[in-house]
C-alpha atoms as a PDB file:
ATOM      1  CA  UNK A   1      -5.033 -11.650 -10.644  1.00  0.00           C
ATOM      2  CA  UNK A   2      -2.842  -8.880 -10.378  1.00  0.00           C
ATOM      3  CA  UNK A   3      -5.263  -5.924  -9.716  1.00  0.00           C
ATOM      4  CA  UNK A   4      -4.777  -1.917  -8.804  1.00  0.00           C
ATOM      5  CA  UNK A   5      -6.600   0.244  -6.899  1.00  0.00           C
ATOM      6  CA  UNK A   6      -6.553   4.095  -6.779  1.00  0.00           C
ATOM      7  CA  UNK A   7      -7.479   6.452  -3.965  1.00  0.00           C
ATOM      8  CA  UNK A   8      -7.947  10.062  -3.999  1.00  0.00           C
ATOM      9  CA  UNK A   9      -5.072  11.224  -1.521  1.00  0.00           C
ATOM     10  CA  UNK A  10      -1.804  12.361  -3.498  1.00  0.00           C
ATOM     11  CA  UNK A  11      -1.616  12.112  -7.084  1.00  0.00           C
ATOM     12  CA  UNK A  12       1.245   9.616  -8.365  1.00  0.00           C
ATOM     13  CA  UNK A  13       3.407  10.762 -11.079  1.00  0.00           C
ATOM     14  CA  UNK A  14       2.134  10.276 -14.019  1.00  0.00           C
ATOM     15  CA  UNK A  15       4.798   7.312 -14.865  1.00  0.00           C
ATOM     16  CA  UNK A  16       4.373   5.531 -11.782  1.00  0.00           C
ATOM     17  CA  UNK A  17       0.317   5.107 -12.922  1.00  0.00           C
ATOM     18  CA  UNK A  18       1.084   4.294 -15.816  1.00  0.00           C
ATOM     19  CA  UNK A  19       3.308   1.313 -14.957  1.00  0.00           C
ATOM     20  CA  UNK A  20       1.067  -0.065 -12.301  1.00  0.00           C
ATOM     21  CA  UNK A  21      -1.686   0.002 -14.984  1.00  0.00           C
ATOM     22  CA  UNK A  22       0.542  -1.915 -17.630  1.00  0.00           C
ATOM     23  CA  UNK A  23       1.056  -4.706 -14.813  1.00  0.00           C
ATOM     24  CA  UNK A  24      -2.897  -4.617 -13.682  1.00  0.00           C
ATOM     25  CA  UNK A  25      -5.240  -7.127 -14.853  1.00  0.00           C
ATOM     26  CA  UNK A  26      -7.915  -5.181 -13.165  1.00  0.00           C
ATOM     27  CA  UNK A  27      -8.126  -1.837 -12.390  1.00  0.00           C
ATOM     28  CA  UNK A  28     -10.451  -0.590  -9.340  1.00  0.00           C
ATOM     29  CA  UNK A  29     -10.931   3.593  -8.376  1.00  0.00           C
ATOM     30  CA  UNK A  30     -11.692   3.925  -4.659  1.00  0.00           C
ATOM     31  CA  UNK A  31     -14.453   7.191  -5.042  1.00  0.00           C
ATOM     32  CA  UNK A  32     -12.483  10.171  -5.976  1.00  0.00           C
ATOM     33  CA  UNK A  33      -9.845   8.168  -7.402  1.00  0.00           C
ATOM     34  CA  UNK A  34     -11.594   8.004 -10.700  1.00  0.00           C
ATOM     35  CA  UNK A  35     -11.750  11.957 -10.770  1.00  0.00           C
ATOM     36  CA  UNK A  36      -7.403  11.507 -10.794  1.00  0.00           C
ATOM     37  CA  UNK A  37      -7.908   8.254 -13.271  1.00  0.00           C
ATOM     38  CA  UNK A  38      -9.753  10.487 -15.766  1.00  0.00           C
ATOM     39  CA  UNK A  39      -7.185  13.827 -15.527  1.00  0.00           C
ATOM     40  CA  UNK A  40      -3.717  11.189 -16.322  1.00  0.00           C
ATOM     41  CA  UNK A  41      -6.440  10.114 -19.326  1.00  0.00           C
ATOM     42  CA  UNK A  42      -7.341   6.288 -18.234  1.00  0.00           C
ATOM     43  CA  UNK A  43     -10.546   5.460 -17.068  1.00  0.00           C
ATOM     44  CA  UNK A  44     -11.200   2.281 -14.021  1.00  0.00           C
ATOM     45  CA  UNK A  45     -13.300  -0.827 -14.988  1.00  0.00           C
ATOM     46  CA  UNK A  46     -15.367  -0.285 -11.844  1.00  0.00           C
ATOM     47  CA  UNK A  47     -15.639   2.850  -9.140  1.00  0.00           C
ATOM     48  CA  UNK A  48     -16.917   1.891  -5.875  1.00  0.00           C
ATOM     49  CA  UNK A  49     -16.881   4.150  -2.856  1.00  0.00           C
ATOM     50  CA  UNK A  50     -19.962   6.212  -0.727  1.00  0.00           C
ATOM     51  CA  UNK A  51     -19.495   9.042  -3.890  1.00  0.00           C
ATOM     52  CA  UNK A  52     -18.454  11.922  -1.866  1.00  0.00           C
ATOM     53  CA  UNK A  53     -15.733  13.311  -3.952  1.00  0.00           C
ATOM     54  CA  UNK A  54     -16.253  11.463  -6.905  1.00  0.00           C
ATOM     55  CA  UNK A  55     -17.282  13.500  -9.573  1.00  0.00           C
ATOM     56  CA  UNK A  56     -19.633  12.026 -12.675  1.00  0.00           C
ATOM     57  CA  UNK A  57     -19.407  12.196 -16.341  1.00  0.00           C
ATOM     58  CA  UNK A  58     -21.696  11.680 -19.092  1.00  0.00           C
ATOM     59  CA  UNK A  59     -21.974   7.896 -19.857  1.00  0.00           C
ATOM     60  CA  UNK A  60     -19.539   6.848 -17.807  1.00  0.00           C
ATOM     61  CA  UNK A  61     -18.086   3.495 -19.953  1.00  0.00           C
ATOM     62  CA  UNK A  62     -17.284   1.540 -16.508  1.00  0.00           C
ATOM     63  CA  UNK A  63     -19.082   0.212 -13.339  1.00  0.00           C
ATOM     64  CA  UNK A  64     -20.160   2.622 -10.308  1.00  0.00           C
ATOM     65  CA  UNK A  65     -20.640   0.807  -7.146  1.00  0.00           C
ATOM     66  CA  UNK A  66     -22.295   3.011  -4.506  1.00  0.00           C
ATOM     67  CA  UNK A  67     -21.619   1.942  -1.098  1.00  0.00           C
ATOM     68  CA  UNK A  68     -22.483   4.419   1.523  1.00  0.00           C
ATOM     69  CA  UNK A  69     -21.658   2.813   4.651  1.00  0.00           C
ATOM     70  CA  UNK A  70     -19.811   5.057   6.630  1.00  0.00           C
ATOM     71  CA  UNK A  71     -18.104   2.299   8.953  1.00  0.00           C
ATOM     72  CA  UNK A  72     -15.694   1.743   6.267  1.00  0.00           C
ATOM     73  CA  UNK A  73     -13.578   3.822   4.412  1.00  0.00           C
ATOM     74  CA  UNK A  74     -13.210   3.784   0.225  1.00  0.00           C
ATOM     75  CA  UNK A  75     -10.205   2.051   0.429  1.00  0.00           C
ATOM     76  CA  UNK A  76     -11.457  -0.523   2.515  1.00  0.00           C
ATOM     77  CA  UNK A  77     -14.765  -1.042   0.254  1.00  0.00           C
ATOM     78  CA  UNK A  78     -12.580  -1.363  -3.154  1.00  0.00           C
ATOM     79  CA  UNK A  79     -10.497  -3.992  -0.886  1.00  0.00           C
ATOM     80  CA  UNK A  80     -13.542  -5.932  -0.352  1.00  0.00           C
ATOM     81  CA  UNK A  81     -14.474  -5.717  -3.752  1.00  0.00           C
ATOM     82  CA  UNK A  82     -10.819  -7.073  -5.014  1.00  0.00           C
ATOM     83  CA  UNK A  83     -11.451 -10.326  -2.686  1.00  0.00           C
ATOM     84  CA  UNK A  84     -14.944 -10.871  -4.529  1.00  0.00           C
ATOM     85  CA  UNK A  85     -12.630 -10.245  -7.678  1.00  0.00           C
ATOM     86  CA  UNK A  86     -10.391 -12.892  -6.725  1.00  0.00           C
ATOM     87  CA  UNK A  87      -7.438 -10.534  -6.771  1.00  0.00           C
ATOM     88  CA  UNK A  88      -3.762 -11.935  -5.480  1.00  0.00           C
ATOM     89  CA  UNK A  89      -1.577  -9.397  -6.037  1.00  0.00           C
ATOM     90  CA  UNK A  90      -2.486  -5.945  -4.985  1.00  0.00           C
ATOM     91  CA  UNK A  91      -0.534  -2.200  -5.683  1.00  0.00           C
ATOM     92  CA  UNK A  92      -2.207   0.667  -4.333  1.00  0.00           C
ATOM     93  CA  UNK A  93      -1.977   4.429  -5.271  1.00  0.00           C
ATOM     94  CA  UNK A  94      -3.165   7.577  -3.819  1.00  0.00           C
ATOM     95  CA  UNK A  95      -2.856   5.699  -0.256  1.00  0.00           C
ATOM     96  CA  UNK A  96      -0.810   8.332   1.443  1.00  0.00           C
ATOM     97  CA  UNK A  97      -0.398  11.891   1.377  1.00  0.00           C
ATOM     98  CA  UNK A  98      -2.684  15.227   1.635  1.00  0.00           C
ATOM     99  CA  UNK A  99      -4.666  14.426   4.844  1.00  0.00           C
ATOM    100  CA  UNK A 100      -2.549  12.796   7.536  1.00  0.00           C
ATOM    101  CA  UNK A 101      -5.490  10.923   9.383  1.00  0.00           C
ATOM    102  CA  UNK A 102      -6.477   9.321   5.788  1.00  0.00           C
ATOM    103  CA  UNK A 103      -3.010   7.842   5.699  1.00  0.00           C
ATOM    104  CA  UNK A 104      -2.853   6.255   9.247  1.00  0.00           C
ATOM    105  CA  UNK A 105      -6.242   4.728   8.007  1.00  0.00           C
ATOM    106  CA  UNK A 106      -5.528   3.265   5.209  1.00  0.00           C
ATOM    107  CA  UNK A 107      -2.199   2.070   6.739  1.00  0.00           C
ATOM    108  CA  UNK A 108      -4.808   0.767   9.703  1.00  0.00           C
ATOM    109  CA  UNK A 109      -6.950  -0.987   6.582  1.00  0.00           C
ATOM    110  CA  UNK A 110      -3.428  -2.261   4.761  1.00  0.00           C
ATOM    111  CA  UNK A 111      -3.164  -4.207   8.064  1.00  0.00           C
ATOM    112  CA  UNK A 112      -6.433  -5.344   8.315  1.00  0.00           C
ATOM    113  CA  UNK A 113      -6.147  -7.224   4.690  1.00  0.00           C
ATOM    114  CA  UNK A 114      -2.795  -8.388   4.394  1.00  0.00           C
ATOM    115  CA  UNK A 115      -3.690 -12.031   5.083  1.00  0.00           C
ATOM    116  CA  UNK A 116      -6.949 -12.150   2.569  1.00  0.00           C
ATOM    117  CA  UNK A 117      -4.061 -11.502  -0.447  1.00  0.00           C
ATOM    118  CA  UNK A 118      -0.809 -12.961  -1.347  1.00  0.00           C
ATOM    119  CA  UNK A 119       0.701  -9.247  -1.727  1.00  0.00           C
ATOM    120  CA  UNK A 120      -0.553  -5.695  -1.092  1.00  0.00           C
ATOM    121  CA  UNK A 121       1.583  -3.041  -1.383  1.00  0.00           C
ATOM    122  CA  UNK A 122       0.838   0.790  -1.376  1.00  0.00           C
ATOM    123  CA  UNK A 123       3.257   2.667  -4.166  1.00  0.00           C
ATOM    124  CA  UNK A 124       3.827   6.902  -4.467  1.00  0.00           C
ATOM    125  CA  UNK A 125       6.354   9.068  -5.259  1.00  0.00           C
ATOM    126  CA  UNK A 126       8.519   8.171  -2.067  1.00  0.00           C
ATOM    127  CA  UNK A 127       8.971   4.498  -2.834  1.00  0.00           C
ATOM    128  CA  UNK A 128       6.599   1.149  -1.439  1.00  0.00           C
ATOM    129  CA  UNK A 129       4.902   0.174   1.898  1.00  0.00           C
ATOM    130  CA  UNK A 130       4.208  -3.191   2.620  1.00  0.00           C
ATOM    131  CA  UNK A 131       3.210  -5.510   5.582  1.00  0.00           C
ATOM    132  CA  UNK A 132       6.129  -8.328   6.418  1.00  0.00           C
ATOM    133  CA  UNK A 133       5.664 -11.936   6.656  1.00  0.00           C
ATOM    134  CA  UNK A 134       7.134 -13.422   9.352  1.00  0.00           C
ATOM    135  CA  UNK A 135      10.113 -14.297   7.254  1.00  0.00           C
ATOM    136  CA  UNK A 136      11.299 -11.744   4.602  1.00  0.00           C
ATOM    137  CA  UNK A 137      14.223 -11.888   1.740  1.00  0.00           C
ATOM    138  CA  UNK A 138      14.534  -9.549  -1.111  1.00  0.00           C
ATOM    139  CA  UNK A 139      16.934  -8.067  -3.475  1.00  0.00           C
ATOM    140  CA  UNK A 140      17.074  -4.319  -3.221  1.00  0.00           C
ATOM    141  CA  UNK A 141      19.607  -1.912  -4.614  1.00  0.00           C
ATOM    142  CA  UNK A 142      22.762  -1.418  -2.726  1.00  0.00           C
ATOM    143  CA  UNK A 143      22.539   1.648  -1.216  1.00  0.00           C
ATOM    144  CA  UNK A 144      18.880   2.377  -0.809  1.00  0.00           C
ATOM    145  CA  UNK A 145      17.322   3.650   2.116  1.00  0.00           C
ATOM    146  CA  UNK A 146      14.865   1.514   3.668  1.00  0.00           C
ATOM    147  CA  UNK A 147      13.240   1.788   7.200  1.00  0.00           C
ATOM    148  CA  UNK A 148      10.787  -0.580   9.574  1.00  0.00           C
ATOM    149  CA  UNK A 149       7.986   0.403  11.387  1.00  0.00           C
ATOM    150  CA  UNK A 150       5.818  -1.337  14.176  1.00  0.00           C
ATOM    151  CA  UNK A 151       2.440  -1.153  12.914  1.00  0.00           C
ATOM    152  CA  UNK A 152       1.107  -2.596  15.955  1.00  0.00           C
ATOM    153  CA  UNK A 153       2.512  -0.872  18.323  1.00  0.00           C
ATOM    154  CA  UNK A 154       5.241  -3.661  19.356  1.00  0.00           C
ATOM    155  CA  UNK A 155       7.465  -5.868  16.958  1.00  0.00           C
ATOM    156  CA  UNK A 156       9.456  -8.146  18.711  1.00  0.00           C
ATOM    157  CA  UNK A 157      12.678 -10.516  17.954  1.00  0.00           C
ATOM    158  CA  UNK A 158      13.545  -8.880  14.572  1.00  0.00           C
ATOM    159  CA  UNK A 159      16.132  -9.971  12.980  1.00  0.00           C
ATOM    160  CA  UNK A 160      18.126  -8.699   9.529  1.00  0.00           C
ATOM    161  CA  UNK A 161      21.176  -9.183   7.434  1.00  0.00           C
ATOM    162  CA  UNK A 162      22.019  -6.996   4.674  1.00  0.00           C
ATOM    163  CA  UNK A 163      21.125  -3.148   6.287  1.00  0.00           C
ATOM    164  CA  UNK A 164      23.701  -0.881   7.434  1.00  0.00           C
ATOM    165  CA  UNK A 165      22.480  -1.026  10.559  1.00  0.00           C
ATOM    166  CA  UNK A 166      21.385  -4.880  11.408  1.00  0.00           C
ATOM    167  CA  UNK A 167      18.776  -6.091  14.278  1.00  0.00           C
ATOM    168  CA  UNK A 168      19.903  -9.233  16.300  1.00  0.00           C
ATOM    169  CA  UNK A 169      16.717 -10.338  17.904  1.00  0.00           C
ATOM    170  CA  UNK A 170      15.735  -7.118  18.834  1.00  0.00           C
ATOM    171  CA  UNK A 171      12.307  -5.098  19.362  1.00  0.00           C
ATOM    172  CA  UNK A 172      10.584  -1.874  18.111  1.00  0.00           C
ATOM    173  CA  UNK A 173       8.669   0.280  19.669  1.00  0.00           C
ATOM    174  CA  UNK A 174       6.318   3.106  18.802  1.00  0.00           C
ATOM    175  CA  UNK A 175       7.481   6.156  21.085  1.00  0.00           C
ATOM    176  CA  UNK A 176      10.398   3.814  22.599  1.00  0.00           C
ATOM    177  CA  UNK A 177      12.017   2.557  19.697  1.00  0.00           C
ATOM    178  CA  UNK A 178      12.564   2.818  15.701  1.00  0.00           C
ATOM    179  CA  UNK A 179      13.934   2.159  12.548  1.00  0.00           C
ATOM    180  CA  UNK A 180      14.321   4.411  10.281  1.00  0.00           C
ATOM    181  CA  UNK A 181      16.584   5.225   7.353  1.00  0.00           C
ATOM    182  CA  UNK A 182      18.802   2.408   7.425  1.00  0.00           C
ATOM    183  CA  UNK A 183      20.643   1.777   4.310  1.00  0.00           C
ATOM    184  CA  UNK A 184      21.149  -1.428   1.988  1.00  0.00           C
ATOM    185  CA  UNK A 185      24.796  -2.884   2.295  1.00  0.00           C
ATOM    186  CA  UNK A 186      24.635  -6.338   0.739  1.00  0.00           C
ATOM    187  CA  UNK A 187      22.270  -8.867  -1.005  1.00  0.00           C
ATOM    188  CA  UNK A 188      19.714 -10.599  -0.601  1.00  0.00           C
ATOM    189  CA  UNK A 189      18.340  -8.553   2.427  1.00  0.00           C
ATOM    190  CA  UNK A 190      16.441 -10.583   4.743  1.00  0.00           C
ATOM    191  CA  UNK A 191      14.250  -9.533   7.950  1.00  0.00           C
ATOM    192  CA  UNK A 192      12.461 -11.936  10.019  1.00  0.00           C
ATOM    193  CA  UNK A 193      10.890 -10.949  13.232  1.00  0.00           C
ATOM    194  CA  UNK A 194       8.834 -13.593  15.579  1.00  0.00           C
ATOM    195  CA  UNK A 195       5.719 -11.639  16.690  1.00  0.00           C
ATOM    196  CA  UNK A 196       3.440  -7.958  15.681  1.00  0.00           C
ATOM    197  CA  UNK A 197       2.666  -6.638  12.613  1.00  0.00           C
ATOM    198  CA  UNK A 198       5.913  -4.934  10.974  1.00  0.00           C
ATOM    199  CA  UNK A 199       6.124  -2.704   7.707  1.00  0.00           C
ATOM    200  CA  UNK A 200       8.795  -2.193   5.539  1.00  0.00           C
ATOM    201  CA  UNK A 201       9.510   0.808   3.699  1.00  0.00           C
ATOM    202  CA  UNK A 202      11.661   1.316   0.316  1.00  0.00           C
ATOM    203  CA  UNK A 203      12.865   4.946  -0.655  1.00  0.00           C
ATOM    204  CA  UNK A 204      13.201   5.027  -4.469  1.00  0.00           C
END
């Protein structure tokens, strides 16, 4: 079940939303991300989140879910939700942006369910984020800026064919080593790397 959740950092544009909504079987608001929801005139089929910033209407025609543990954060509770949902493929707005310590979380909770779904990727204005496998191929526009990014600290023996600038078996780093803003040369791009949690990111 293709299914998308909202959060209540940035905004998308208004046609990104409206895309993601088109493809989405199922469409969950993490707290305040029913308050954006309502403004680009759609409304969720279920809100779950500890309430904090969302902000209630009269007769509200879709479920509320109040959770108010505060060991997890919104984004993690409407994740846990899309597994009871029996959701497969997962895109994910409002992720990033606004408050920088929100982003590294939700990046930290993007990690922590990769595995429970066969895709999750987090979409804005920039372009997507998403978690590798261990073996990677994709067509992407020639030309486009891409970059890689040890989530776990360490990514070792990463390999790629089809970036401007490839990786031969090689490792990254966080404060030693990176990857960023390398550009598409040829198709179909593939990156495989052996061990650590890498993620990918796609300018549009």
């Amino acid at each position: 079940m293709n299914t998308m959740v909202l959060c209540k950092g940035l905004a998308p544009p208004q046609s990104l939303f409206e895309r993601t909504l088109h493809w989405a079987d199922f469409f969950i608001a993490a707290d305040g991300g029913a308050n954006t929801a309502r403004l680009m005139g759609h409304l969720p089929d279920v809100v779950i989140g500890d309430m904090d910033t969302y902000q209630p209407q009269n007769e509200e025609p879709y479920d509320i879910i109040h959770d108010p543990d505060q060991y997890s954060n919104d984004l993690e509770k409407a994740l846990k939700l899309a597994v009871k949902k029996g959701a497969t493929h997962l895109k994910v707005l409002g992720a990033t942006g606004l408050r920088l310590d929100h982003t590294l979380k939700n990046l930290s909770v993007l990690q922590q369910f990769d595995e429970q779904f066969e895709q999750i990727t987090f979409l804005d204005a920039q372009g997507t984020t998403q978690l590798l496998p261990r073996q990677f191929s994709t067509e992407i526009a020639i030309g486009t800026s891409v970059s890689l990014f040890p989530l776990s600290g360490k990514v070792t023996g990463i390999t790629t064919d089809g970036l401007q600038y490839p990786l031969k078996d090689e490792c990254l780093e966080n404060g030693v080593r990176d990857a960023t803003s390398n550009a598409v040369v040829k198709n179909p791009v593939t990156i495989n790397h052996k061990k650590g949690d890498l993620l990918l990111f796609i300018v549009n």
